[in-house]
PDB file of N, CA and C in Angstrom:
ATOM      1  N   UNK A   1      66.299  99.502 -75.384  1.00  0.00           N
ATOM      2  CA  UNK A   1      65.056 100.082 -75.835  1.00  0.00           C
ATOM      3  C   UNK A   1      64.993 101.539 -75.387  1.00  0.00           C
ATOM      4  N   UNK A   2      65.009 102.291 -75.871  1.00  0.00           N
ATOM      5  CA  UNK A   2      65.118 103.774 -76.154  1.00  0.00           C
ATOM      6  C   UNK A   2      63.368 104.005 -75.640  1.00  0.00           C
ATOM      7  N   UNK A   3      62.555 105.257 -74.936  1.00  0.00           N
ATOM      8  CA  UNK A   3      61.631 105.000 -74.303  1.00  0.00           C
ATOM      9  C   UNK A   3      61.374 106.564 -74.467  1.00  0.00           C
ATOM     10  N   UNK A   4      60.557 107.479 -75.210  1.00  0.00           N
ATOM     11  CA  UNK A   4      60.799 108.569 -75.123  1.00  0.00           C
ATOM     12  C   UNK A   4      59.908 109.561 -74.237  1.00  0.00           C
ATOM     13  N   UNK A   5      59.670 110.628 -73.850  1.00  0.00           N
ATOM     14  CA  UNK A   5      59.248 111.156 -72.557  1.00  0.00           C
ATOM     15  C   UNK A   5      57.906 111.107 -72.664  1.00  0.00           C
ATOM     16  N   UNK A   6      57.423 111.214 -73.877  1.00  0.00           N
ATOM     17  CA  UNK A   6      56.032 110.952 -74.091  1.00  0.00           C
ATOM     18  C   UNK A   6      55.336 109.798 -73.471  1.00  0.00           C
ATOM     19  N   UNK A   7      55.896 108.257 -73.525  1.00  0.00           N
ATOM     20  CA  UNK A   7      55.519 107.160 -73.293  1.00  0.00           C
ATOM     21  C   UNK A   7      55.518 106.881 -71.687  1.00  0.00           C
ATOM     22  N   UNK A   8      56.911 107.448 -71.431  1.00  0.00           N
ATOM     23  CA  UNK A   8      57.303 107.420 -69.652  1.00  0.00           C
ATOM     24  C   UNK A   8      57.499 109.135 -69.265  1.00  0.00           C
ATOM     25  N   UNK A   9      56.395 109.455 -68.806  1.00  0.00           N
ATOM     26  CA  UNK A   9      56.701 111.077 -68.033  1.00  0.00           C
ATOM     27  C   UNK A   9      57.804 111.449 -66.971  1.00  0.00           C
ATOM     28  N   UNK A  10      57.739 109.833 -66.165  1.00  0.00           N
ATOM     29  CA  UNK A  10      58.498 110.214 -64.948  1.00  0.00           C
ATOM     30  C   UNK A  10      59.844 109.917 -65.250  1.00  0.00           C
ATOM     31  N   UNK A  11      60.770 109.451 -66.607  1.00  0.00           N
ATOM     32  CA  UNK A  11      61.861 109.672 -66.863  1.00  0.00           C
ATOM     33  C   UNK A  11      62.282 110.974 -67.125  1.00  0.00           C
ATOM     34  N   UNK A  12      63.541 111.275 -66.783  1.00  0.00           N
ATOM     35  CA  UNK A  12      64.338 112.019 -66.782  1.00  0.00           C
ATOM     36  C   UNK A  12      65.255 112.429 -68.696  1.00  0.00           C
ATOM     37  N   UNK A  13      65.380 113.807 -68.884  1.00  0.00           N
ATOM     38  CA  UNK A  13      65.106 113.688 -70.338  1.00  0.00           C
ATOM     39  C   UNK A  13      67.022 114.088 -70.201  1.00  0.00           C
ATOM     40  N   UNK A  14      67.682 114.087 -71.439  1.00  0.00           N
ATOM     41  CA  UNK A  14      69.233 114.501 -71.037  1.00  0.00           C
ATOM     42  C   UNK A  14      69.280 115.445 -70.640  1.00  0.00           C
ATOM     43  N   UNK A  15      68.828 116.514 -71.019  1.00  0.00           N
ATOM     44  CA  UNK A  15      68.693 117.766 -70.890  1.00  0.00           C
ATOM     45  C   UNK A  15      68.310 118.327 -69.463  1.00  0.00           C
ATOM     46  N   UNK A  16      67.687 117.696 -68.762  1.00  0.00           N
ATOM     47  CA  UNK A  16      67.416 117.559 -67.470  1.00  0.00           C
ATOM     48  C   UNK A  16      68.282 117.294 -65.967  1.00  0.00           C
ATOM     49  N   UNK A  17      69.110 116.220 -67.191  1.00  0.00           N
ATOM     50  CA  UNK A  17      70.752 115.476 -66.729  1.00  0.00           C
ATOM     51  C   UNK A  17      71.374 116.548 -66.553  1.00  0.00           C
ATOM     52  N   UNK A  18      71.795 117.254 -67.562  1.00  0.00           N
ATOM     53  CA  UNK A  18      72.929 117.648 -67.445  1.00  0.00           C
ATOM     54  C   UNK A  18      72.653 119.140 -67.059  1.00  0.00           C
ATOM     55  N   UNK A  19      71.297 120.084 -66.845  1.00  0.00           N
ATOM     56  CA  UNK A  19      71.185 120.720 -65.904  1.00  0.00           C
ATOM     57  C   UNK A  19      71.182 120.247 -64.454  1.00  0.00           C
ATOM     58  N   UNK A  20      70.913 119.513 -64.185  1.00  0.00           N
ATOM     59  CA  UNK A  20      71.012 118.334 -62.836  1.00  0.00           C
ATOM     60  C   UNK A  20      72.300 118.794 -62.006  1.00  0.00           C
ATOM     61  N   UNK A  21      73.275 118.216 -63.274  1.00  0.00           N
ATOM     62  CA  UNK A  21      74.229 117.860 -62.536  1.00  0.00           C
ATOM     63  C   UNK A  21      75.466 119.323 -62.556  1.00  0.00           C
ATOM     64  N   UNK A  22      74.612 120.439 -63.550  1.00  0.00           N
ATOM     65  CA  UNK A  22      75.701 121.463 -63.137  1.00  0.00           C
ATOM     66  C   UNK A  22      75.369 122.372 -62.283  1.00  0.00           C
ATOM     67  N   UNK A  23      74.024 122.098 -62.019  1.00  0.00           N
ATOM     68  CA  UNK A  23      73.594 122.727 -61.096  1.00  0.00           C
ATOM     69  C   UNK A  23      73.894 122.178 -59.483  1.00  0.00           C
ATOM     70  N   UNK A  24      74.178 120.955 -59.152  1.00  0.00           N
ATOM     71  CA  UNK A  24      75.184 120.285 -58.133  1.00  0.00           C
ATOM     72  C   UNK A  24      76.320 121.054 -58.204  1.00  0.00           C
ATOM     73  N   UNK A  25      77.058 120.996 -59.638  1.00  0.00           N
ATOM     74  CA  UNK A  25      78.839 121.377 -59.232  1.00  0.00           C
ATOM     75  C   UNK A  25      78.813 122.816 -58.622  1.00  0.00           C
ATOM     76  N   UNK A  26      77.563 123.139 -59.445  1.00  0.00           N
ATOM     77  CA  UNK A  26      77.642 124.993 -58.903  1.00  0.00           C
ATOM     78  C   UNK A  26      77.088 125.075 -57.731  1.00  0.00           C
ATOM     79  N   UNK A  27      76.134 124.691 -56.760  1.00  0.00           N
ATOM     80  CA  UNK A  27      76.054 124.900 -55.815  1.00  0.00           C
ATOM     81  C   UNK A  27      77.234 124.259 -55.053  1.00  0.00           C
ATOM     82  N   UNK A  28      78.549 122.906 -55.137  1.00  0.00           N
ATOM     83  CA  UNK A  28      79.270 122.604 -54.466  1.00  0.00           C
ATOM     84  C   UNK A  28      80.239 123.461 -54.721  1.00  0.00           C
ATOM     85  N   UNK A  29      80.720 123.954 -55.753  1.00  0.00           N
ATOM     86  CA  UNK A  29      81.849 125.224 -56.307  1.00  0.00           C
ATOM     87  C   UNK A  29      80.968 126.198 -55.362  1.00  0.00           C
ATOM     88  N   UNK A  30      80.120 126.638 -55.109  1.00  0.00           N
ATOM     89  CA  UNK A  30      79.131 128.131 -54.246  1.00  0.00           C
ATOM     90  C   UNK A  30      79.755 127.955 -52.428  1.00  0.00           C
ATOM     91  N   UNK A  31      79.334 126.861 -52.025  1.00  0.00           N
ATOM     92  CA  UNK A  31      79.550 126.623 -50.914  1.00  0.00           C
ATOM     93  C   UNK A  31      81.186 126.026 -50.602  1.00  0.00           C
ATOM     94  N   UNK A  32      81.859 125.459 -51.724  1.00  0.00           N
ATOM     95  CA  UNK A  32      83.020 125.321 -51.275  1.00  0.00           C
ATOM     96  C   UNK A  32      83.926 126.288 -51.051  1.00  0.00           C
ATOM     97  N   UNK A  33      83.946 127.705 -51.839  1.00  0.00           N
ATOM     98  CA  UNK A  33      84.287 129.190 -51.903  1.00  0.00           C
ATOM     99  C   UNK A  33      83.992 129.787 -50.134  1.00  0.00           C
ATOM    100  N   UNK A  34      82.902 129.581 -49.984  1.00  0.00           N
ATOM    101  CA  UNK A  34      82.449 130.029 -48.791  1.00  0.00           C
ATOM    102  C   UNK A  34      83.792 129.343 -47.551  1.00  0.00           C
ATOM    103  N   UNK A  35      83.233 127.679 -47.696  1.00  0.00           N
ATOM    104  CA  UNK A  35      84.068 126.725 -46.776  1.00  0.00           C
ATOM    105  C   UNK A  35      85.450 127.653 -46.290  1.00  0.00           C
ATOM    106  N   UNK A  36      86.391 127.722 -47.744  1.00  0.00           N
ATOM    107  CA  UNK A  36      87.512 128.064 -47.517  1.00  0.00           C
ATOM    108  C   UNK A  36      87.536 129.606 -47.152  1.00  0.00           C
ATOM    109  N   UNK A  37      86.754 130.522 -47.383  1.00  0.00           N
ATOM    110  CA  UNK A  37      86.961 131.763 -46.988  1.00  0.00           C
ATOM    111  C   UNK A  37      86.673 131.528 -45.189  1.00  0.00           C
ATOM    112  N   UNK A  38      85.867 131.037 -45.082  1.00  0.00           N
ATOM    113  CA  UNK A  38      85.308 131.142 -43.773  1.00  0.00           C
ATOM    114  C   UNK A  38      85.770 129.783 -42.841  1.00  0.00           C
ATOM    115  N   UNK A  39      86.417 129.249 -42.561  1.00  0.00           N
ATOM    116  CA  UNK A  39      87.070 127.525 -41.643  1.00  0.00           C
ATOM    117  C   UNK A  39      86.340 127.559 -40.470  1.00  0.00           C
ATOM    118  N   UNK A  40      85.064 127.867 -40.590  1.00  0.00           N
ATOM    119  CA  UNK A  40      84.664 127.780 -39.389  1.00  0.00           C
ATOM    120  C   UNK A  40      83.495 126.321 -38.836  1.00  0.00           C
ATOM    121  N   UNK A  41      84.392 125.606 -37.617  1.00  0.00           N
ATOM    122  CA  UNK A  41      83.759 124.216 -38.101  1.00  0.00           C
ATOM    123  C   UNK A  41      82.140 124.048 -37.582  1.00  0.00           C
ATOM    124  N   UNK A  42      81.695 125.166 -36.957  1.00  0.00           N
ATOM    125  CA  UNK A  42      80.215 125.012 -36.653  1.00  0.00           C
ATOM    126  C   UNK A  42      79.884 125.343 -38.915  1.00  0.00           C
ATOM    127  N   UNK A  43      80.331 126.079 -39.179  1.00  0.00           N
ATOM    128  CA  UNK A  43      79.834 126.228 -40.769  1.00  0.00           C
ATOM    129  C   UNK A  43      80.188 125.316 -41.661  1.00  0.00           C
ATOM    130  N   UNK A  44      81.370 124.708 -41.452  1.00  0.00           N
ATOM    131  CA  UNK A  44      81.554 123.309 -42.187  1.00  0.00           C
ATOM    132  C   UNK A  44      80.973 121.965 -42.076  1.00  0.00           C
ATOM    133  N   UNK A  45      80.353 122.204 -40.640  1.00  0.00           N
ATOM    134  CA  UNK A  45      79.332 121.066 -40.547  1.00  0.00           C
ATOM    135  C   UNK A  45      78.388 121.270 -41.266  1.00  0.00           C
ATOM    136  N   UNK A  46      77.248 122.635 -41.112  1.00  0.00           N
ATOM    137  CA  UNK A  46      75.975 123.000 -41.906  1.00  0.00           C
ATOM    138  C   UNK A  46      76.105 122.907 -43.608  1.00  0.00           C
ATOM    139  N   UNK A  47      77.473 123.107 -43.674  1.00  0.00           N
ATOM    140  CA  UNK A  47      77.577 123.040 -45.290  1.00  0.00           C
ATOM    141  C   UNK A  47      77.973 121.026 -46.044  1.00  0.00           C
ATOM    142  N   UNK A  48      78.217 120.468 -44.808  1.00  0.00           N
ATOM    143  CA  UNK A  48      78.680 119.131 -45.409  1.00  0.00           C
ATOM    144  C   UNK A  48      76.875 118.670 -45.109  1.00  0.00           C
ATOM    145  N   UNK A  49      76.046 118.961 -44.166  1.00  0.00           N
ATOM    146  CA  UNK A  49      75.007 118.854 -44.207  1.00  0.00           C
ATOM    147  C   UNK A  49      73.737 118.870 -45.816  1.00  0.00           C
ATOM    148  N   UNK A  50      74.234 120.391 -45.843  1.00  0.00           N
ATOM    149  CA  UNK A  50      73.533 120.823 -47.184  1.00  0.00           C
ATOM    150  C   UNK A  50      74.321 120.096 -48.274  1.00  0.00           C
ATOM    151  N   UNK A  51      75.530 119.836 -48.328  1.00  0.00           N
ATOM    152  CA  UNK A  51      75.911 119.060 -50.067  1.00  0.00           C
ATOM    153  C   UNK A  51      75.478 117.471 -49.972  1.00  0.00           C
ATOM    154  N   UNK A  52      75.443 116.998 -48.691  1.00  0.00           N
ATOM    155  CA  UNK A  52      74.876 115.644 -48.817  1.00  0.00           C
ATOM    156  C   UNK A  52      73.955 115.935 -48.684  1.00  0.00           C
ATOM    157  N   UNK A  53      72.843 116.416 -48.348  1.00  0.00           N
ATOM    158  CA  UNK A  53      71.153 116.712 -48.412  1.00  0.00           C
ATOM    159  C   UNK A  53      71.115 117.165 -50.398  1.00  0.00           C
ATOM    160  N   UNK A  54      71.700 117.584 -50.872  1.00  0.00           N
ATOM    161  CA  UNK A  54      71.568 118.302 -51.999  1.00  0.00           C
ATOM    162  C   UNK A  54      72.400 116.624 -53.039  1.00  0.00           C
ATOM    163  N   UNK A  55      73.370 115.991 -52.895  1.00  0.00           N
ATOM    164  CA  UNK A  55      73.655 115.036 -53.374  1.00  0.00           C
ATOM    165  C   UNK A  55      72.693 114.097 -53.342  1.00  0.00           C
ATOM    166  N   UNK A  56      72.475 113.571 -51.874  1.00  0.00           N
ATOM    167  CA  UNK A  56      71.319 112.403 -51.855  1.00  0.00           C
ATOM    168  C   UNK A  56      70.049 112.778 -52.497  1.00  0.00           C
ATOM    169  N   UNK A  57      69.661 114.074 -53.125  1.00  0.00           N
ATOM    170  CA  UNK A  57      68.236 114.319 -53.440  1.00  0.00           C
ATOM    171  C   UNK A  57      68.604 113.832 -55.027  1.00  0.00           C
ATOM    172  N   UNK A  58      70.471 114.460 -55.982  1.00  0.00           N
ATOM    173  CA  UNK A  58      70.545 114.666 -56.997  1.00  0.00           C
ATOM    174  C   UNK A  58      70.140 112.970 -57.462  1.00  0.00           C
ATOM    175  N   UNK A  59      71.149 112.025 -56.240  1.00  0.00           N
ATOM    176  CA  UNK A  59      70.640 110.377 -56.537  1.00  0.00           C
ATOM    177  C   UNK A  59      69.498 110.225 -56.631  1.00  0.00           C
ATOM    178  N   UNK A  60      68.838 110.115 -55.897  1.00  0.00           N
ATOM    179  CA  UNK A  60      67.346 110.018 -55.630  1.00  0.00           C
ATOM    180  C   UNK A  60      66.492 110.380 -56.668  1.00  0.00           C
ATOM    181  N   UNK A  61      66.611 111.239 -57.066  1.00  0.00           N
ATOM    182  CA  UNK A  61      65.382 112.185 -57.914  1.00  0.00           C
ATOM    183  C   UNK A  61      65.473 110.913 -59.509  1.00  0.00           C
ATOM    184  N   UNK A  62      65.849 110.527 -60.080  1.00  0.00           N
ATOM    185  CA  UNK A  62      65.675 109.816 -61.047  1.00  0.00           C
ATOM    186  C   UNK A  62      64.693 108.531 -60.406  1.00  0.00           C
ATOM    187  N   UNK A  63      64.868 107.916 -59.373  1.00  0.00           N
ATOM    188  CA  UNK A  63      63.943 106.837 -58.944  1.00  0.00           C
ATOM    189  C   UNK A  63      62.672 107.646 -58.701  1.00  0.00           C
ATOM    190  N   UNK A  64      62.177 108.596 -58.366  1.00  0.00           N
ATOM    191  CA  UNK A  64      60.920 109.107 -58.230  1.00  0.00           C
ATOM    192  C   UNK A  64      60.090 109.191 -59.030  1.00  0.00           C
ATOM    193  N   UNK A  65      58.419 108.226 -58.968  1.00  0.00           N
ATOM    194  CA  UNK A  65      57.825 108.303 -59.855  1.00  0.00           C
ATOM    195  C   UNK A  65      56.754 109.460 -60.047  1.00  0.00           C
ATOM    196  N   UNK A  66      56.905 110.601 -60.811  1.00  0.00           N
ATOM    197  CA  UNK A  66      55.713 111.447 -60.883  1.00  0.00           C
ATOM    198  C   UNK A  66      54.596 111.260 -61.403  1.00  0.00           C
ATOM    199  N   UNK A  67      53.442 112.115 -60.512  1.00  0.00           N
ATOM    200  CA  UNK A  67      51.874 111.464 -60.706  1.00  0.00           C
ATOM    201  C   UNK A  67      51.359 112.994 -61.723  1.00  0.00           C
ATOM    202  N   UNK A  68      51.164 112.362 -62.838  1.00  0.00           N
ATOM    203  CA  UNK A  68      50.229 113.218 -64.160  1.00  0.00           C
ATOM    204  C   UNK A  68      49.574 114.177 -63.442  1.00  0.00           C
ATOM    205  N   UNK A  69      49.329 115.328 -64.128  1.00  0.00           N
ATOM    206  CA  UNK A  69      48.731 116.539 -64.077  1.00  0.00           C
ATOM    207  C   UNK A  69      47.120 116.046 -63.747  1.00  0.00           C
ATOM    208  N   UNK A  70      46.654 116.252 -62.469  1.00  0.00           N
ATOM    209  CA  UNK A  70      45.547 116.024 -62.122  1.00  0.00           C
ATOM    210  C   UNK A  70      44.994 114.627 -61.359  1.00  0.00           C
ATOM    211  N   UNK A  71      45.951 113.788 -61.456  1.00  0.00           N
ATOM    212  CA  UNK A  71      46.143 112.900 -60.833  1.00  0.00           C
ATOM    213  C   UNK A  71      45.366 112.851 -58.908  1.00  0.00           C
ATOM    214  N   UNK A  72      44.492 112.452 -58.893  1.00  0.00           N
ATOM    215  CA  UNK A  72      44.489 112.445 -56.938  1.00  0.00           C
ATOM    216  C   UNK A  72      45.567 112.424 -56.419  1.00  0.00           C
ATOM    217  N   UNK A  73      45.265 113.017 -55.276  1.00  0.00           N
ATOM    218  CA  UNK A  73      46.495 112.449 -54.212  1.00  0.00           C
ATOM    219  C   UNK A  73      46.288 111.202 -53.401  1.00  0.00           C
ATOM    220  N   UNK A  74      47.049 110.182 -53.396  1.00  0.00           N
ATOM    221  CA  UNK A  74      46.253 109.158 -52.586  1.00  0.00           C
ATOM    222  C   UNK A  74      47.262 108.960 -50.975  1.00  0.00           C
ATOM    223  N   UNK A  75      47.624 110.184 -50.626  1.00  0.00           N
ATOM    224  CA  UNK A  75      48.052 109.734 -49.467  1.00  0.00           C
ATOM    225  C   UNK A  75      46.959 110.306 -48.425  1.00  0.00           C
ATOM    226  N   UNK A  76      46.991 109.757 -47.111  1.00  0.00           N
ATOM    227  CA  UNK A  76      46.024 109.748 -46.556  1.00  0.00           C
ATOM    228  C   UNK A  76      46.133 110.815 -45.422  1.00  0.00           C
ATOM    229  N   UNK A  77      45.000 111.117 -45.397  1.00  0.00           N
ATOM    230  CA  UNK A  77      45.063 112.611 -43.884  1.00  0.00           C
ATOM    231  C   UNK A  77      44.168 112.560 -43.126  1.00  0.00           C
ATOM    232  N   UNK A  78      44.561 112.494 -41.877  1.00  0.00           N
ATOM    233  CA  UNK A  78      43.776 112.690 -41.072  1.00  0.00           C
ATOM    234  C   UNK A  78      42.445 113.623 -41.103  1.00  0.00           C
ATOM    235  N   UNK A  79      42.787 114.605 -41.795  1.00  0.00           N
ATOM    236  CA  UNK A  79      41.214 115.499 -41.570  1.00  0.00           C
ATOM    237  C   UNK A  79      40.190 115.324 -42.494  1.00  0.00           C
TER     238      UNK A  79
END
């Protein structure tokens, strides 16, 4: 069943995809350039940091349900 963005907002449209995902290769092609110019392992840690912080978000972000334009917020605050 085909579901189009109109019906479900918080799906993800192709077009979305496949900026998604070149925008991953290019930031991992950005920082892998760096990696090899620079072997430095305090910087190869911060950078394996940032591509799995930047991977686990690219997974992630399709399960996230977004709340409509105007929507409350219903999380709760202290003040």
């Amino acid at each position: 069943m085909v579901v189009s963005a109109k019906e479900a907002p918080h799906l993800m449209s192709p077009l979305d995809w496949i900026l998604s995902v070149i925008g991953l290769a290019g930031f991992i092609a950005f920082v892998g350039v760096i990696a090899s110019f620079v072997p430095e392992r305090d910087l190869l840690i911060v950078i394996g940091i940032a591509v799995a912080m930047a991977v686990f978000d690219f997974w992630i972000r399709p399960f996230l349900v977004r709340r409509p334009q105007g929507a409350p917020n219903r999380s709760t605050s202290l003040l």
